[in-house]
Protein backbone atom coordinates (compact mmCIF):
# COMPACT_ATOMS: atom_id res chain seq x y z
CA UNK A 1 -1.07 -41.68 -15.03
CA UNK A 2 -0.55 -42.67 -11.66
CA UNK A 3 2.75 -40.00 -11.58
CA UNK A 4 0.16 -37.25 -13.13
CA UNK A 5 -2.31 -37.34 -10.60
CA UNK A 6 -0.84 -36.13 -7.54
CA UNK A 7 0.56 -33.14 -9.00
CA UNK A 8 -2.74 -32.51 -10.65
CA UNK A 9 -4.26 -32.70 -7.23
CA UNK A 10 -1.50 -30.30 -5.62
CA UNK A 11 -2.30 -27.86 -8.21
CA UNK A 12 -5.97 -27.68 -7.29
CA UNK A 13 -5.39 -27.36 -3.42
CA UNK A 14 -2.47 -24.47 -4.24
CA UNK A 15 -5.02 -22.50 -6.33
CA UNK A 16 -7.90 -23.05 -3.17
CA UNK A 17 -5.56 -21.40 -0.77
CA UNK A 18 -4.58 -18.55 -3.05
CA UNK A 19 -5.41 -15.57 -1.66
CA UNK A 20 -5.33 -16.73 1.88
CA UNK A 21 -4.05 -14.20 4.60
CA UNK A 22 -1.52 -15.30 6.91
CA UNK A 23 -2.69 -15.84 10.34
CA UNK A 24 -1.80 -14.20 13.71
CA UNK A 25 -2.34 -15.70 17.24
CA UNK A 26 -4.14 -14.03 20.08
CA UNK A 27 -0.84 -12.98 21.98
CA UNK A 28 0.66 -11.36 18.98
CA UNK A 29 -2.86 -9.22 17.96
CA UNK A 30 -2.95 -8.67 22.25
CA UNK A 31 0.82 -7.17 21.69
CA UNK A 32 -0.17 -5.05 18.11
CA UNK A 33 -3.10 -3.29 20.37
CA UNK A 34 -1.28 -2.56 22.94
CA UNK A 35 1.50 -1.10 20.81
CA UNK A 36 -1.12 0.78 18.63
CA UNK A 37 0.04 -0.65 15.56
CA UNK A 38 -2.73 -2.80 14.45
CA UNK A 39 -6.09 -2.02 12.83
CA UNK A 40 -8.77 -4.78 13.43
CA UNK A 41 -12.15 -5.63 11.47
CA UNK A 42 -14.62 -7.64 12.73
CA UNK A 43 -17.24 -9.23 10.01
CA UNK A 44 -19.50 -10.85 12.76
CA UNK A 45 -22.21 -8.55 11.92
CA UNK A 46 -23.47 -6.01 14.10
CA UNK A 47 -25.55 -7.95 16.75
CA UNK A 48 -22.43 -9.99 17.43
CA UNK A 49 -20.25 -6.88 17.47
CA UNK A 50 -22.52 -5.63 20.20
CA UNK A 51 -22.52 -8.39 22.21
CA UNK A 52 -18.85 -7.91 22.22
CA UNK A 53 -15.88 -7.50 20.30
CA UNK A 54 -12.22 -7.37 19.94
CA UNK A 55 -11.12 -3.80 21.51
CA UNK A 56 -10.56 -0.85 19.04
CA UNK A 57 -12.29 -3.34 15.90
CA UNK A 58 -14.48 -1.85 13.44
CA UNK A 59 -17.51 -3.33 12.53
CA UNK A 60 -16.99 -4.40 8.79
CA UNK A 61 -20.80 -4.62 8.58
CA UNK A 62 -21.86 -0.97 9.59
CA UNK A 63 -19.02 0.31 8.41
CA UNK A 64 -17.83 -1.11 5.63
CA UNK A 65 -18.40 2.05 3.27
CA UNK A 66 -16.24 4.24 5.29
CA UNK A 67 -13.47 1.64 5.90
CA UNK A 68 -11.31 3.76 4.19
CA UNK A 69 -11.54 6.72 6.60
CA UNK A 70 -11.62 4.08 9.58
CA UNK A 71 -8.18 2.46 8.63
CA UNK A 72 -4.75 4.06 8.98
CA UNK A 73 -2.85 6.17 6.60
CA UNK A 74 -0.25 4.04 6.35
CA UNK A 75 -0.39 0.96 3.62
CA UNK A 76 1.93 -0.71 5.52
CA UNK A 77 -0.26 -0.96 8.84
CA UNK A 78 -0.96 -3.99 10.27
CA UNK A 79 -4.82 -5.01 9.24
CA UNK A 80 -6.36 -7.82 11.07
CA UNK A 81 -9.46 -9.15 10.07
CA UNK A 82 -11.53 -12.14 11.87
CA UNK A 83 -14.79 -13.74 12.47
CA UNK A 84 -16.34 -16.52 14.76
CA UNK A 85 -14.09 -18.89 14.57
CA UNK A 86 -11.62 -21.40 12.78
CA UNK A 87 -14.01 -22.65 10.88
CA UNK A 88 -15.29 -19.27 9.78
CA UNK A 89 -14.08 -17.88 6.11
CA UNK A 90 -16.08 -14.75 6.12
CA UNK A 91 -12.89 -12.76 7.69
CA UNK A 92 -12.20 -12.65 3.92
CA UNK A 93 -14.66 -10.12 3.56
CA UNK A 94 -12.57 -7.49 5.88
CA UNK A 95 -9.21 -8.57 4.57
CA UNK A 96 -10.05 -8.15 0.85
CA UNK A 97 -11.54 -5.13 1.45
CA UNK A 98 -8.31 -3.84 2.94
CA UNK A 99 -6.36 -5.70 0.21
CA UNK A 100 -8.75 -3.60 -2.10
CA UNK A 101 -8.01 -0.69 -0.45
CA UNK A 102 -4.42 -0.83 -1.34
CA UNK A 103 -2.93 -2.32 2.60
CA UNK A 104 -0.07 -4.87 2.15
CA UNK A 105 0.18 -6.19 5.54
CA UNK A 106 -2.70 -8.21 6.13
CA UNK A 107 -3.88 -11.04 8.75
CA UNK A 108 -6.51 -13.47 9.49
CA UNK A 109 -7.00 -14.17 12.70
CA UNK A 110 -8.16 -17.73 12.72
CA UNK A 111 -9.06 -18.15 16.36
CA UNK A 112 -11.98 -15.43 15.98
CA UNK A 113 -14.14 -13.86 18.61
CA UNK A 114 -14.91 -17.41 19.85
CA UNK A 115 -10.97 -18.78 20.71
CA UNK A 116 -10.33 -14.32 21.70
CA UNK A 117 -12.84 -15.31 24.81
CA UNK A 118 -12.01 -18.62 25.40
CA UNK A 119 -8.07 -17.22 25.86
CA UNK A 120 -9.54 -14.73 28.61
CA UNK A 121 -8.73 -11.86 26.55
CA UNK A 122 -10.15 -8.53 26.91
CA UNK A 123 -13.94 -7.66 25.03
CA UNK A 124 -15.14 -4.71 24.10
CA UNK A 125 -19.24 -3.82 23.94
CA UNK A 126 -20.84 -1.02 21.86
């Protein structure tokens, strides 16, 4: 029994992570946009998005029915998707939705809009 119950417990914590996205730090998204090679979603909701925002992200919440139109071409794109912070899980929303939407190359990032400001990183405002 005592063999039995780790590897039950390992089993339950591999099935909570499935479907996790891989994450991406602040200087790699900060190199995607400036390559052009990156689509981001924020899911922050649109009062946060206003108040300011990742450069070139789409707000998942106002736009979330045309995400489709919004994203690239390409499957293979990379999709970023993020919220407040590392404690956050509703980037999920976004990355599904791309995942949905048929994109293979999607990543959370877990830092958010909070750790994107505290790096000194450029915002965008509406």
């Amino acid at each position: 029994m005592k063999k039995i119950i780790p590897i039950i417990l390992s089993l339950i914590s591999i099935n909570l992570f499935a479907g996790e996205y891989p994450d991406i730090s602040i200087k790699e998204l900060q190199g995607a946009i400036k390559k052009g090679n990156v689509a981001v979603i924020d899911v922050n909701g649109a009062k946060s998005f206003a108040k300011g925002h990742i450069p070139s992200a789409i707000d998942f919440s106002s736009q979330s029915k045309n995400l489709a139109s919004l994203l690239p071409k390409s499957k293979d794109t990379l999709i970023v998707s993020y919220c407040g912070g590392p404690g956050c899980r509703a980037y999920k929303r976004g990355a599904d939705a791309a995942a949905k939407l048929g994109y293979k190359n999607i990543k959370h990032l877990s830092a958010g809009i909070s750790g994107w400001k505290r790096s000194g990183a450029d915002i965008a405002k509406k």
